[in-house]
N, C-alpha and C. Protein backbone atom coordinates (compact mmCIF):
# COMPACT_ATOMS: atom_id res chain seq x y z
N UNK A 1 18.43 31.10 1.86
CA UNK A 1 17.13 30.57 1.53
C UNK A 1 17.22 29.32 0.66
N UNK A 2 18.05 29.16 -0.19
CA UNK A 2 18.57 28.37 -1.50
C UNK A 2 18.10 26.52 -0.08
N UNK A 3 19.39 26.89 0.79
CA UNK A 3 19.65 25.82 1.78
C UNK A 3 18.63 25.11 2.06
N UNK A 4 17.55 26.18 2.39
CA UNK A 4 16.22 25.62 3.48
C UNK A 4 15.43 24.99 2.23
N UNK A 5 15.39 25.53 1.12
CA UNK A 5 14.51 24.61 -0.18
C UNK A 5 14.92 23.65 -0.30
N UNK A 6 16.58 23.59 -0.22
CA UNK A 6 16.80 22.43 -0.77
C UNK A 6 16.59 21.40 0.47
N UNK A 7 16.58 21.46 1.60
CA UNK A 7 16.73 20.45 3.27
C UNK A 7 15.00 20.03 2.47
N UNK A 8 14.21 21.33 2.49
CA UNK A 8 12.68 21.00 2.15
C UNK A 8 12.13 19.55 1.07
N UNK A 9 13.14 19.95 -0.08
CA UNK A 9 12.75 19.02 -1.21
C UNK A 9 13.82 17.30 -0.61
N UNK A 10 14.30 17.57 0.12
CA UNK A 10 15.41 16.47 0.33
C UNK A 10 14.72 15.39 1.68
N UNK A 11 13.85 16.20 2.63
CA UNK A 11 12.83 15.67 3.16
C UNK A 11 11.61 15.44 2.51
N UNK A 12 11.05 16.15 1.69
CA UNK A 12 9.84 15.34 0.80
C UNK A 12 10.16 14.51 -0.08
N UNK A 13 11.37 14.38 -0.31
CA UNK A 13 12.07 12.88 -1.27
C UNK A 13 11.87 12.06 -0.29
N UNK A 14 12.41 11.92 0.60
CA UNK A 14 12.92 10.91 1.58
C UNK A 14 11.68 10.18 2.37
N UNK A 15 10.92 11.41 2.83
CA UNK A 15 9.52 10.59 3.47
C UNK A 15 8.55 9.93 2.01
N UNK A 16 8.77 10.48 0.65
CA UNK A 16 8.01 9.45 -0.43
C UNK A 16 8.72 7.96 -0.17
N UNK A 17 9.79 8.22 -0.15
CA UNK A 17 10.51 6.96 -0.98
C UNK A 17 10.25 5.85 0.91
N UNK A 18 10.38 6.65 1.80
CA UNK A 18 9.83 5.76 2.69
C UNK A 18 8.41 5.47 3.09
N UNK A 19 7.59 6.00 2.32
CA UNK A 19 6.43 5.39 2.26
C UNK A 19 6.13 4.53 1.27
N UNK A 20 6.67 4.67 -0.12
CA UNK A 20 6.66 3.72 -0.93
C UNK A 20 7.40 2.29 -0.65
N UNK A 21 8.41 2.17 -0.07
CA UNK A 21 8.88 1.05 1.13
C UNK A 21 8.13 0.23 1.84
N UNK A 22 7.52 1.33 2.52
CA UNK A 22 6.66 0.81 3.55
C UNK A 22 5.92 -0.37 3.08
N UNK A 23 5.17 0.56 2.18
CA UNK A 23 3.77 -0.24 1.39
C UNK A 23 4.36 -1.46 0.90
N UNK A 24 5.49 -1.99 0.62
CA UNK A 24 6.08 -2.96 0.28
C UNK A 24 6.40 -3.92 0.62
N UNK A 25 6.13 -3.91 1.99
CA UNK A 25 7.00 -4.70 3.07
C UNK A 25 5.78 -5.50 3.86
N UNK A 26 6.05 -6.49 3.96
CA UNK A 26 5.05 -7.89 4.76
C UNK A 26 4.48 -7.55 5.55
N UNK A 27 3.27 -7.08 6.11
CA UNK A 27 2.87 -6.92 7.36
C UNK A 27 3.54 -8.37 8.74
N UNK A 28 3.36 -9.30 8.23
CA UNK A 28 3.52 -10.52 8.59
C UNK A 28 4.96 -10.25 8.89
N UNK A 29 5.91 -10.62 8.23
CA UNK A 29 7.30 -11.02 8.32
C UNK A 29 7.90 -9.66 8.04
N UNK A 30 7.67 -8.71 8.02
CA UNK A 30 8.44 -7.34 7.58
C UNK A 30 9.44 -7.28 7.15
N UNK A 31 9.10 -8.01 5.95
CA UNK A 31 10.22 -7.98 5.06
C UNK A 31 9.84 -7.68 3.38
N UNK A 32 10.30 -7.09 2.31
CA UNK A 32 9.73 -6.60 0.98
C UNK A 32 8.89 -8.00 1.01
N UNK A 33 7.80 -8.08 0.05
CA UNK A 33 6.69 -8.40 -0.46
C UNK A 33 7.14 -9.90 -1.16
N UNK A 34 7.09 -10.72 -1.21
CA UNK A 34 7.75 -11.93 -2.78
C UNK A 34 5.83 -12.19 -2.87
N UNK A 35 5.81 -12.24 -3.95
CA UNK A 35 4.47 -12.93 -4.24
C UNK A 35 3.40 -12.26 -3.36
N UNK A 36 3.41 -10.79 -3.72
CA UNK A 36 2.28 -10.15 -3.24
C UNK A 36 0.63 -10.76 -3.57
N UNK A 37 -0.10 -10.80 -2.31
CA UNK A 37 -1.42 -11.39 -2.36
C UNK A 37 -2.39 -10.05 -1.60
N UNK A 38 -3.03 -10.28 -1.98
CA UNK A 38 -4.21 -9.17 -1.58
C UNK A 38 -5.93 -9.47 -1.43
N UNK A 39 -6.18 -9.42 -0.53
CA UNK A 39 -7.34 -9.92 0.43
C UNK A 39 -8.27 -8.70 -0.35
N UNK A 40 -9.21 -9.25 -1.49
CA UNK A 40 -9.78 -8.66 -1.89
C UNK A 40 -11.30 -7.67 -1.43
N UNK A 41 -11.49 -8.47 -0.29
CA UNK A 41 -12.29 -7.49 0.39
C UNK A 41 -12.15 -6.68 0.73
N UNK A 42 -10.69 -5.97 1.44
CA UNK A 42 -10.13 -5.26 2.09
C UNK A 42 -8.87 -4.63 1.96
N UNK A 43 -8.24 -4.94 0.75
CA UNK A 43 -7.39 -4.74 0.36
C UNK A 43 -5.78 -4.71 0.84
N UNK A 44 -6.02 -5.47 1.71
CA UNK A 44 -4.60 -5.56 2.91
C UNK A 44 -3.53 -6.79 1.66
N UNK A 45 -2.39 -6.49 1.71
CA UNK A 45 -1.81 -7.39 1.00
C UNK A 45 -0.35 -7.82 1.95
N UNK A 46 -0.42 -9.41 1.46
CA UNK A 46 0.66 -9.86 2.41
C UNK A 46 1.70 -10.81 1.33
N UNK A 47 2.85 -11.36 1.88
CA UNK A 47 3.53 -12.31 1.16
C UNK A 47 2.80 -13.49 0.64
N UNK A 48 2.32 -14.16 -0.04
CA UNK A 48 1.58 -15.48 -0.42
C UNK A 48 2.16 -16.38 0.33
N UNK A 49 3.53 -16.65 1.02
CA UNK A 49 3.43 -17.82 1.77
C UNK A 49 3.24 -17.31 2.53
N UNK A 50 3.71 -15.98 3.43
CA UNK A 50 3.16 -15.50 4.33
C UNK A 50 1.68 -16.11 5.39
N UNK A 51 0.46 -14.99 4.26
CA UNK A 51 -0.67 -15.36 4.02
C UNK A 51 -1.25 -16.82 4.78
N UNK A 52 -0.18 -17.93 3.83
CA UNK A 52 -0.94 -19.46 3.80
C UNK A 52 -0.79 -19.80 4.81
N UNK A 53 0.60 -19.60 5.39
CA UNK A 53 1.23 -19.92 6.65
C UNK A 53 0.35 -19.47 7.58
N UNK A 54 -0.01 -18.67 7.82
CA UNK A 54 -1.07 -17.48 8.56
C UNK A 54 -2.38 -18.78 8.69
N UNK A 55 -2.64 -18.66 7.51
CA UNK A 55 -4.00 -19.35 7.65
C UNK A 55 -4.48 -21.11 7.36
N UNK A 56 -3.47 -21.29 7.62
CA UNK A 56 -3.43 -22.76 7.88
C UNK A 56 -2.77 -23.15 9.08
N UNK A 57 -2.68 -22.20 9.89
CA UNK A 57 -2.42 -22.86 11.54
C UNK A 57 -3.58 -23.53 11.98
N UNK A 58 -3.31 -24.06 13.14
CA UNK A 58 -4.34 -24.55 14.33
C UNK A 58 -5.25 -23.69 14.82
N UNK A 59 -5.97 -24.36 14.33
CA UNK A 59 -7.70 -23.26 14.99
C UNK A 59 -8.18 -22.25 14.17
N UNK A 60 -7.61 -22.55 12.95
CA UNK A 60 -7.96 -21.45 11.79
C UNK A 60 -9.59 -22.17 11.25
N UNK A 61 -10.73 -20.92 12.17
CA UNK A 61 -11.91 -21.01 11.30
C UNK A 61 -12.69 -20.40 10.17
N UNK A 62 -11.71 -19.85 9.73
CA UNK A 62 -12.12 -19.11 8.37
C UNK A 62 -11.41 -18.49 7.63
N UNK A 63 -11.06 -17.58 6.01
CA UNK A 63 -9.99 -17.34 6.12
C UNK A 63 -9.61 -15.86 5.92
N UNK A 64 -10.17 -15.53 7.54
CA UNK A 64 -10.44 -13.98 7.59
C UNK A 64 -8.80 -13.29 7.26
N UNK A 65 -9.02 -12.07 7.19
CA UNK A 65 -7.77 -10.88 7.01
C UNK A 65 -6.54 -11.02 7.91
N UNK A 66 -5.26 -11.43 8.23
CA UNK A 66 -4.45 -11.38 9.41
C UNK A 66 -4.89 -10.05 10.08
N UNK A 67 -4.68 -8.39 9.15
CA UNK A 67 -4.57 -7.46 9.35
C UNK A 67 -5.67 -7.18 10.69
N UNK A 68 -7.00 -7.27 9.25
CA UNK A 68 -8.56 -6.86 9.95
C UNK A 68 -9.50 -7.69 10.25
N UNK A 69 -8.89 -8.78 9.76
CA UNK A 69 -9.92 -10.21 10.12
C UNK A 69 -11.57 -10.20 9.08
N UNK A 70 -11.41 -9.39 8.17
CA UNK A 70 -12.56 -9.53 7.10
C UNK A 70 -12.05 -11.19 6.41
N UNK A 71 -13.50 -11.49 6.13
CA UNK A 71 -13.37 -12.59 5.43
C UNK A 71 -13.08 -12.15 3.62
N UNK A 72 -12.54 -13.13 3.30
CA UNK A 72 -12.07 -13.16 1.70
C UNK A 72 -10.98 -13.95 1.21
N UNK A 73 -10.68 -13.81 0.15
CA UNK A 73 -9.76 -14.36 -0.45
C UNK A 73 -8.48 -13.57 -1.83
């Protein structure tokens, strides 16, 4: 029984620490975060150059969410 607690607690470590990762990582470039920015309407957060890069292409009419496309800043 000892075994199966411990596999138990060794998988609920492992899926935290990969969700805390997750949340870390660029939607954009999937890569950890530098200069986390966060789209205050919606709370989606991306790299800051990321982000700019994103929204200063061609044909950019507003400077909605990459994620959800809400407007904000």
């Amino acid at each position: 029984m000892q075994g199966d607690e411990n596999e138990d607690a060794y998988t609920e470590t492992y899926n935290a620490l990969y969700e805390f990762v997750h949340a870390l990582e660029c939607p954009l470039c999937s890569e950890l975060m530098t200069k986390p920015s966060t789209f205050k309407t919606c709370g989606h957060t991306f790299c800051f150059e990321c982000v700019i890069k994103t929204l200063e292409g061609k044909g950019i009419r507003w400077p909605g969410c990459p994620t959800c496309g809400q407007a904000g800043c």
